[in-house]
N, C-alpha and C. Protein backbone atom coordinates (compact mmCIF):
# COMPACT_ATOMS: atom_id res chain seq x y z
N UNK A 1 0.84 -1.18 0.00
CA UNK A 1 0.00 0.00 0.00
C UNK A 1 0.89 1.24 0.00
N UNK A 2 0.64 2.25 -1.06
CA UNK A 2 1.03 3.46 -1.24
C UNK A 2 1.19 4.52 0.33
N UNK A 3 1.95 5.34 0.10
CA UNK A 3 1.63 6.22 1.35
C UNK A 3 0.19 7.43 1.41
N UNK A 4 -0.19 7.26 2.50
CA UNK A 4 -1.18 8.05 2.30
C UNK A 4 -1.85 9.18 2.98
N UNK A 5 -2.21 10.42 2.37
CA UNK A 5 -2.32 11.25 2.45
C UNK A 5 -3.36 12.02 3.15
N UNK A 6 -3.41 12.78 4.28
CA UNK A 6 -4.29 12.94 5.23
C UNK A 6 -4.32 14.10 5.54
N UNK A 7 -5.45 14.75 5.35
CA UNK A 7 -5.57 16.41 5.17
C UNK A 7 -6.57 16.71 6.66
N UNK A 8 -5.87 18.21 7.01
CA UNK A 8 -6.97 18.82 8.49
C UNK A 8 -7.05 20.15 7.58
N UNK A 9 -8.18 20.82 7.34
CA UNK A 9 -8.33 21.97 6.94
C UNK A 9 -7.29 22.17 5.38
N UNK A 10 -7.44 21.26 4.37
CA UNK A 10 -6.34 21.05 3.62
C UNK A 10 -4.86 21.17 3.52
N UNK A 11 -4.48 20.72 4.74
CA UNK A 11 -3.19 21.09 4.98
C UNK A 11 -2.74 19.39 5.69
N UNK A 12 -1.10 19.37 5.47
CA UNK A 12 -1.25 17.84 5.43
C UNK A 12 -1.14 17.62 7.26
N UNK A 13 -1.34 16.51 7.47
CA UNK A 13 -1.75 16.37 9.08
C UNK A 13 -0.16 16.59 10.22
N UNK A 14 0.22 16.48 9.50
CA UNK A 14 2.05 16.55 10.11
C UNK A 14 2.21 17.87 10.23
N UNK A 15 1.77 18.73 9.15
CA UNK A 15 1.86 19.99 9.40
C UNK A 15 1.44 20.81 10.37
N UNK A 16 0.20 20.01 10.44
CA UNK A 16 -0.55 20.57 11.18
C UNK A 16 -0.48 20.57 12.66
N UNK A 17 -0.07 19.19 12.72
CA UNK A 17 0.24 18.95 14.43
C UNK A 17 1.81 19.61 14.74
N UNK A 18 2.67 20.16 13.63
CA UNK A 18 3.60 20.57 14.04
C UNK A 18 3.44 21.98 14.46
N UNK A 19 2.63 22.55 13.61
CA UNK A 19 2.44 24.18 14.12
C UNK A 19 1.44 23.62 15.50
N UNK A 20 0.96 23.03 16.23
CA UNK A 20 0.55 22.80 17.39
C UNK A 20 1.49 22.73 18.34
N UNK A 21 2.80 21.70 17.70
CA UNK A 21 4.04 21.60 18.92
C UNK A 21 4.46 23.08 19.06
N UNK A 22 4.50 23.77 17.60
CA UNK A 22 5.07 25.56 18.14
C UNK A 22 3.72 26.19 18.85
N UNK A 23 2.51 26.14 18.74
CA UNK A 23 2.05 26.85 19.91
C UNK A 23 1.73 26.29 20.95
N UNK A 24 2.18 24.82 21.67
CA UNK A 24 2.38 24.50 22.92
C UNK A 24 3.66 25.23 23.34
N UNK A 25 5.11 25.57 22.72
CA UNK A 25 5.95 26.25 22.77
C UNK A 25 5.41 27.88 23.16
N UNK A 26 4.97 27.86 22.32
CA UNK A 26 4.49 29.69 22.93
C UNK A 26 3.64 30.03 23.88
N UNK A 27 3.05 28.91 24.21
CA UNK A 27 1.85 28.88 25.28
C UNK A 27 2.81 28.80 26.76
N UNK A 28 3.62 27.67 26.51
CA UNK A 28 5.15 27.37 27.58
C UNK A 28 5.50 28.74 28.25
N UNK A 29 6.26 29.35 27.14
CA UNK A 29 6.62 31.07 27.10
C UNK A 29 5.98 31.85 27.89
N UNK A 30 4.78 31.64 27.68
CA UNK A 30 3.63 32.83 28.34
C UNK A 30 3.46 32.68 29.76
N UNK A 31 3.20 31.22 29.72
CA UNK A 31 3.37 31.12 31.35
C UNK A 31 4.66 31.37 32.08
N UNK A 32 6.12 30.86 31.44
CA UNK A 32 6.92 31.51 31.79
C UNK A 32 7.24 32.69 32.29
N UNK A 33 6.59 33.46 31.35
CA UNK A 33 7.40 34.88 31.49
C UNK A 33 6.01 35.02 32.45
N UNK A 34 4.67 34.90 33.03
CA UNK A 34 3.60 34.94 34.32
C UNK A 34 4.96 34.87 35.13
N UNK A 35 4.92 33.57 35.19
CA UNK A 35 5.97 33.12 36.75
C UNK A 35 6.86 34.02 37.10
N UNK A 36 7.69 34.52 35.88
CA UNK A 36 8.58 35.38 36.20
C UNK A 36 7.98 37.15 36.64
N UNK A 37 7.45 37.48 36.26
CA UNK A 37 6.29 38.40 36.81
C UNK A 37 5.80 38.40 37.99
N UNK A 38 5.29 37.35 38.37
CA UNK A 38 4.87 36.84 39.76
C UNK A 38 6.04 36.79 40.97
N UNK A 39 7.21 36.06 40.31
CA UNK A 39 8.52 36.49 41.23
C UNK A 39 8.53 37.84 41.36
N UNK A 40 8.65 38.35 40.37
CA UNK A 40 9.54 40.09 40.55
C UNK A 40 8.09 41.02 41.93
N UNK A 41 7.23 40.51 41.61
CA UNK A 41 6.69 40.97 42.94
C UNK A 41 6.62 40.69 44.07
N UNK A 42 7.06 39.06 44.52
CA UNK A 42 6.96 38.85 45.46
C UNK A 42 8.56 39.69 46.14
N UNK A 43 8.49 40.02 47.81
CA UNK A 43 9.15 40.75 48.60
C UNK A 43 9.43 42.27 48.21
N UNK A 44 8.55 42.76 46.86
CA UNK A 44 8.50 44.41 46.85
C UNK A 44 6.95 44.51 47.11
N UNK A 45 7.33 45.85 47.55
CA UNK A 45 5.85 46.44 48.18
C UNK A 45 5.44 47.29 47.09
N UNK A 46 6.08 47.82 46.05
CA UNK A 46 5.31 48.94 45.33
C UNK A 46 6.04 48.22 43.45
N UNK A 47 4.80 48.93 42.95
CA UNK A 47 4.78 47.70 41.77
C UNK A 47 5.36 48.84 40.36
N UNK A 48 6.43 48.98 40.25
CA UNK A 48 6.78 49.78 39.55
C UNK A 48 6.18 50.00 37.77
N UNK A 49 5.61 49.04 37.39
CA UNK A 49 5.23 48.82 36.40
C UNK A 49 3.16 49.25 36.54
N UNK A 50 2.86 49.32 37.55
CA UNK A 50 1.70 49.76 37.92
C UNK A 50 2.08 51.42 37.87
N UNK A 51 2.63 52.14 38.55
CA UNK A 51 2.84 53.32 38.33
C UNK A 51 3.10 54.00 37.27
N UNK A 52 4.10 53.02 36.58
CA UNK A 52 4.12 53.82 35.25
C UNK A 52 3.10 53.70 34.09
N UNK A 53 2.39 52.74 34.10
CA UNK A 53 1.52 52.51 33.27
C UNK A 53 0.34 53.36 33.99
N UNK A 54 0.11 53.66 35.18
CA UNK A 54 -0.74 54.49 35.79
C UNK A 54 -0.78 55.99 35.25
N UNK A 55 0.79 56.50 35.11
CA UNK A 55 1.27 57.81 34.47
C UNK A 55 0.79 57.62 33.02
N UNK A 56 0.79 56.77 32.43
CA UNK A 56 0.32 56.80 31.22
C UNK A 56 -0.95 56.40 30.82
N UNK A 57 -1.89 56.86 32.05
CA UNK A 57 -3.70 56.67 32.23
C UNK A 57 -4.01 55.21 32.42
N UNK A 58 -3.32 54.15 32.14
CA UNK A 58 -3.68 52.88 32.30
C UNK A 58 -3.13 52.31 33.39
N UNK A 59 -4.05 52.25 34.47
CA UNK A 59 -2.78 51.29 35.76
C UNK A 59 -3.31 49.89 35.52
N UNK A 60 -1.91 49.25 34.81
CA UNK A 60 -2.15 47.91 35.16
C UNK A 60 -1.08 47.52 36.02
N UNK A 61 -1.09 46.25 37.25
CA UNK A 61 0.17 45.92 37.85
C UNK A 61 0.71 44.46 37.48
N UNK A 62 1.48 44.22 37.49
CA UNK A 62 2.41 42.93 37.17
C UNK A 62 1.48 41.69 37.37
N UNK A 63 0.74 41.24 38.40
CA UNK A 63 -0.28 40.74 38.65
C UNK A 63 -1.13 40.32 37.12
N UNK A 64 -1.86 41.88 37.16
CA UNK A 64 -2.97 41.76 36.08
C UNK A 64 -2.08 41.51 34.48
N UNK A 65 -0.95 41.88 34.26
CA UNK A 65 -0.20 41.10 33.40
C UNK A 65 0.09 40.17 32.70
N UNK A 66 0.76 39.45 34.68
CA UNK A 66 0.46 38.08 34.47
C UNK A 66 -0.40 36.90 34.31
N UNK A 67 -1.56 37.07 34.96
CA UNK A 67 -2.67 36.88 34.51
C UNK A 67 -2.93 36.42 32.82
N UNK A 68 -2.77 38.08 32.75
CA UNK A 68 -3.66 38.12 31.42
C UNK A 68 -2.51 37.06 30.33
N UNK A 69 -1.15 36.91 30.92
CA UNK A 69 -0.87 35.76 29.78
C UNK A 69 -0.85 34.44 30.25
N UNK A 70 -1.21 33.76 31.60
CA UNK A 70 -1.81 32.82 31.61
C UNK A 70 -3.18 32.04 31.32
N UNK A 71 -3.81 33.68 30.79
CA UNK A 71 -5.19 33.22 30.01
C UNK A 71 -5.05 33.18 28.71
N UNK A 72 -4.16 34.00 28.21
CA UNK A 72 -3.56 33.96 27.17
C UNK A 72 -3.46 32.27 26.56
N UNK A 73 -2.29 31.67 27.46
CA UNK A 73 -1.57 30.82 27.18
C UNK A 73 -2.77 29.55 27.28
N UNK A 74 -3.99 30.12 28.56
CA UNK A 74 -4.87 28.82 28.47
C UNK A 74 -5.50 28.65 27.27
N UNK A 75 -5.76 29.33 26.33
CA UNK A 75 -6.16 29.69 24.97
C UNK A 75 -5.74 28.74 23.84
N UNK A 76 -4.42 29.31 24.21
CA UNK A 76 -3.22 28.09 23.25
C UNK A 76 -3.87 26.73 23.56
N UNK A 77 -3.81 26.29 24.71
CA UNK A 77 -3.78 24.95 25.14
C UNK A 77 -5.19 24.38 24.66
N UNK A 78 -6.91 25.01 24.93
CA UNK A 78 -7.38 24.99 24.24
C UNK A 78 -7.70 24.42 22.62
N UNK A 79 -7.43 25.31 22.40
CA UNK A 79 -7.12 25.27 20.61
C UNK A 79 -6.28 24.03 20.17
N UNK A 80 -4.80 23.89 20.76
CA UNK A 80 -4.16 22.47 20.27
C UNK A 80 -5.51 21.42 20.48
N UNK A 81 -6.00 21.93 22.01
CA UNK A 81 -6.73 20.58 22.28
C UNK A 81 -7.75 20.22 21.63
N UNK A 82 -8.48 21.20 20.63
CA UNK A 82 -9.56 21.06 19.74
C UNK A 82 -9.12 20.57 18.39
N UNK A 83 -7.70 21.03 17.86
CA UNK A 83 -7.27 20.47 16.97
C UNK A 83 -7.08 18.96 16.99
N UNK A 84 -6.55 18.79 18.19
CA UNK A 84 -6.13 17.10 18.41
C UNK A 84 -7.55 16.18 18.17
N UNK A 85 -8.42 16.82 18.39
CA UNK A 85 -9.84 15.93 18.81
C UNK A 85 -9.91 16.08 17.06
N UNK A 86 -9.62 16.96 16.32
CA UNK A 86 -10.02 16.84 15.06
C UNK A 86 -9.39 15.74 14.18
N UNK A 87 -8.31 15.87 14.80
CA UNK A 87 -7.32 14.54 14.19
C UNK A 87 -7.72 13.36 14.42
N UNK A 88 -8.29 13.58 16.02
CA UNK A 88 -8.85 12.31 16.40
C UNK A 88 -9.76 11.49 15.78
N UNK A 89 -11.03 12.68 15.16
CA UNK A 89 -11.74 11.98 14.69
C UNK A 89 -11.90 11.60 13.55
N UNK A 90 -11.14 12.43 12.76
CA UNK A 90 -10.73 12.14 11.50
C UNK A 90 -10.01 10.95 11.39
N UNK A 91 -8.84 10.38 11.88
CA UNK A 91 -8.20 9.50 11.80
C UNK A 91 -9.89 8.16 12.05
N UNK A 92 -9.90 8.62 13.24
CA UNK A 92 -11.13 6.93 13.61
C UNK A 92 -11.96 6.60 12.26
N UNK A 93 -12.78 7.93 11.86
CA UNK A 93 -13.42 7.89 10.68
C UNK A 93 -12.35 7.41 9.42
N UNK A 94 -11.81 7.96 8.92
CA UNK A 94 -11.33 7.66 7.30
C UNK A 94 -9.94 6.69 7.58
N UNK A 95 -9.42 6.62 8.81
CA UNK A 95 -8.38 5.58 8.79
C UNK A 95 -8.27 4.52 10.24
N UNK A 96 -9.46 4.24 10.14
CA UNK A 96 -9.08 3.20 11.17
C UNK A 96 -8.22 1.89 11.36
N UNK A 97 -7.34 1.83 10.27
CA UNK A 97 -6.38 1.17 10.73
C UNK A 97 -4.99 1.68 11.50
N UNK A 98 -4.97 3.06 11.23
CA UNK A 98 -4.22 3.95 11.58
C UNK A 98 -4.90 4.21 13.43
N UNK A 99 -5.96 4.66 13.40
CA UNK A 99 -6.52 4.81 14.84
C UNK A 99 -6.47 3.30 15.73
N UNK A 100 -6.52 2.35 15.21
CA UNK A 100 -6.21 1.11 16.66
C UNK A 100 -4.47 1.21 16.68
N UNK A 101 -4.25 1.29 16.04
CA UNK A 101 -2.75 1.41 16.58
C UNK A 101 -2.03 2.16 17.55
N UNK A 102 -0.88 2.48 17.76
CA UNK A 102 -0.77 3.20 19.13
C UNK A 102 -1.11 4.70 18.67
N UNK A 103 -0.94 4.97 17.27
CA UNK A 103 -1.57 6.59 17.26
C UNK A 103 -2.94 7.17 18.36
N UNK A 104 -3.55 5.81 18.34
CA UNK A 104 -5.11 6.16 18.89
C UNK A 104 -4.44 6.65 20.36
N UNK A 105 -3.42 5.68 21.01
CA UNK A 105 -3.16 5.89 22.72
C UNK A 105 -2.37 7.04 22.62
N UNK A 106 -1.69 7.77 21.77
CA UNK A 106 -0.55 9.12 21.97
C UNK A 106 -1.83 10.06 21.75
N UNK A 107 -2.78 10.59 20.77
CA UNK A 107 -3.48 10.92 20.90
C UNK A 107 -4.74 11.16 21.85
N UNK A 108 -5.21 10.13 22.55
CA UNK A 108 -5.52 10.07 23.78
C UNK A 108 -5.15 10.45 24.83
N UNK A 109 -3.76 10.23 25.17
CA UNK A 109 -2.83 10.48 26.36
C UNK A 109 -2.42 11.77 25.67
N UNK A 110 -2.47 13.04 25.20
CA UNK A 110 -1.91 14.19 24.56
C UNK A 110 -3.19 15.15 24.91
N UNK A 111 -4.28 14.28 24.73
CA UNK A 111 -5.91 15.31 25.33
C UNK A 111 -6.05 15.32 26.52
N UNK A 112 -5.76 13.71 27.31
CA UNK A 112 -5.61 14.04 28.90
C UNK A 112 -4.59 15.02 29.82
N UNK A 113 -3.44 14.60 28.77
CA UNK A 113 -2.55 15.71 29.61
C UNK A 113 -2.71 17.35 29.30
N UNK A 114 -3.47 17.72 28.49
CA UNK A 114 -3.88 18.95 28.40
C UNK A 114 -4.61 19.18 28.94
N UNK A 115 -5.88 18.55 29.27
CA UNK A 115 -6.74 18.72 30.14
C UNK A 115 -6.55 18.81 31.40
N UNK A 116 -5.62 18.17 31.67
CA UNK A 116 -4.76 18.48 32.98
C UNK A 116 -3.98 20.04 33.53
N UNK A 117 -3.66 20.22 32.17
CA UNK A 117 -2.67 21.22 32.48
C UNK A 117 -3.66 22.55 32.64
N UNK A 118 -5.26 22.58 31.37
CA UNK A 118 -6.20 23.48 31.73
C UNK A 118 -6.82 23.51 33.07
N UNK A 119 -6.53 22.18 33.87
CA UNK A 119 -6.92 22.43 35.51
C UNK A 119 -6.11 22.53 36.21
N UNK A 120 -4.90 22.57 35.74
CA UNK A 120 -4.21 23.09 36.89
C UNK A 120 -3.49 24.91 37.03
N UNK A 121 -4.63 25.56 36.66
CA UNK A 121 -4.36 26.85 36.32
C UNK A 121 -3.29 27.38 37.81
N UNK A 122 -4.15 27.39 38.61
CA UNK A 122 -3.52 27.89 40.36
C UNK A 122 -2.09 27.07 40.40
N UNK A 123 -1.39 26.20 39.71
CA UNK A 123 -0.20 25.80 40.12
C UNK A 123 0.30 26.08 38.29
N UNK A 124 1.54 27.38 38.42
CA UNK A 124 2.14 27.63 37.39
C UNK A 124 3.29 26.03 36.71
N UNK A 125 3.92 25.80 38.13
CA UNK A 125 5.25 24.67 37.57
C UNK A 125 4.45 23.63 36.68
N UNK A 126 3.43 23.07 37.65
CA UNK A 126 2.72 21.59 37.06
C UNK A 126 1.99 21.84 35.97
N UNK A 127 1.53 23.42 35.62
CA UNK A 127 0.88 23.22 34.05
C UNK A 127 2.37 23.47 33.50
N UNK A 128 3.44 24.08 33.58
CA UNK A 128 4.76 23.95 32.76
C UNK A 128 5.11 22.47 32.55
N UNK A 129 5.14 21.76 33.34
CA UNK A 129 5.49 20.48 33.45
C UNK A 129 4.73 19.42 32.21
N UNK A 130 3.21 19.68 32.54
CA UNK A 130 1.70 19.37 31.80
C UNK A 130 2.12 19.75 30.31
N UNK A 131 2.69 20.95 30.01
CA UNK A 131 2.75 21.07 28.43
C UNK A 131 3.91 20.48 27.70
N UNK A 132 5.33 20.99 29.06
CA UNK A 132 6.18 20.21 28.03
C UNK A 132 5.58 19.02 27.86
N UNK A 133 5.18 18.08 28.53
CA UNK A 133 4.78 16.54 28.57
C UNK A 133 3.74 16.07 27.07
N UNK A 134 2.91 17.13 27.09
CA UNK A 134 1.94 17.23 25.87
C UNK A 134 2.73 17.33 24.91
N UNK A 135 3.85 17.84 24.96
CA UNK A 135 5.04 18.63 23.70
C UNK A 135 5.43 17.71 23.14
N UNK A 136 5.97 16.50 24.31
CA UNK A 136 7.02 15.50 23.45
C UNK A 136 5.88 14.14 23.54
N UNK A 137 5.00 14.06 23.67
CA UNK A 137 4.08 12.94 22.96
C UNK A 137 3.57 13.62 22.01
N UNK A 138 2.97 14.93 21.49
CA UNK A 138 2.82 15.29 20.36
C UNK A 138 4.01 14.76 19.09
N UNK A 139 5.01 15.51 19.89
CA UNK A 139 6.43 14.93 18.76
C UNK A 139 6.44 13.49 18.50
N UNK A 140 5.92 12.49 19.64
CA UNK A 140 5.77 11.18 19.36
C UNK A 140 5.33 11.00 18.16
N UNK A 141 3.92 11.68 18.72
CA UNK A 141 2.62 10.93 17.65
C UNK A 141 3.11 11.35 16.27
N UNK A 142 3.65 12.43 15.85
CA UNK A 142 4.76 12.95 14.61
C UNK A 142 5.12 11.77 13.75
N UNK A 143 6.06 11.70 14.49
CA UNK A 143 7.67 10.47 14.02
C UNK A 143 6.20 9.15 14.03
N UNK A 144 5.26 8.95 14.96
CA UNK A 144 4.37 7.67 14.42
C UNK A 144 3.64 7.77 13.44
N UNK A 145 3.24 9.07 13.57
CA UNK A 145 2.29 8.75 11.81
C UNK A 145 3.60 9.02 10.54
N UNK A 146 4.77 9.81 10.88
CA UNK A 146 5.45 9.39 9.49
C UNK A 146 5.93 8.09 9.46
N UNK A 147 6.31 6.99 10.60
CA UNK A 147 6.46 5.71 10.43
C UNK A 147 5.08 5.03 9.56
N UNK A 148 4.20 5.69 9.50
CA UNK A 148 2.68 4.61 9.25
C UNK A 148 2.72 5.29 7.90
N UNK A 149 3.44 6.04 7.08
CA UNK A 149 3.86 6.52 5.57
C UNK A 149 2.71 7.35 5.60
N UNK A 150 1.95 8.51 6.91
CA UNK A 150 1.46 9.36 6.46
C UNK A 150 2.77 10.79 5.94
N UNK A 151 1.88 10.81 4.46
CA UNK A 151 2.76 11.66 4.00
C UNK A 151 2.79 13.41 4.46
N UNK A 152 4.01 14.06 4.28
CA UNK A 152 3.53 15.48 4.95
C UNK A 152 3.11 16.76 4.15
């Protein structure tokens, strides 16, 4: 049997899950640079980045910042995770010989651990932990569907 060819939004499926591994990467980032935000305030009392943005009519403080890119980043996580379900079901539907194989369990285990990482908002490390983890079974499931001659 020829290699064969497997489209998400006409684009080939490798592609697709790879621009997912770069925005689990940027999603990573976002929370990163939260945490680091979140440090720089803890043991100061006055929020220098609140004041100045205050002088310039907008007070936001490091806090609301950070925040706003861990919602950011829950976004990312999201979205991969809706993409994956698309793969998912696409694969069960038009290639189920491809879905009993272990693609079906990296795929599976890639939605739980995201789902994980969307509940563990209140602990920054363990959703860092949660995505890389999603990161490199994504890369799995990669290298498995180009072993199964899906083409890219």
């Amino acid at each position: 049997m020829g290699p064969i060819m497997l489209f998400i939004k006409r684009k080939p499926v490798i592609k697709v899950l790879m621009k997912e591994v770069h925005r689990l990467f940027i999603a990573s980032a976002k929370i990163r640079s939260a945490r680091n935000m979140i440090e720089r305030i803890k043991g100061r009392k006055l929020d220098s980045v609140l004041i100045v943005t205050a002088l310039a009519g907008i007070p936001v403080s490091l806090k609301d910042l950070a925040s706003m890119n861990i919602n950011a980043a829950m976004k990312d996580i999201e979205k991969t995770k809706a993409m994956l379900e698309k793969v998912r079901k696409r694969i069960e539907k038009d290639y189920p010989h491809l879905y009993i194989s272990r693609v079906r369990l990296l795929l599976e285990d890639i939605i739980t651990v995201l789902e994980k990482a969307a509940n563990s908002k209140d602990n920054i490390d363990l959703m860092l932990e949660l995505i890389d983890e999603a990161s490199f079974i994504l890369r799995d499931l990669i290298s498995e569907l180009a072993n199964s001659r899906i083409l890219v």
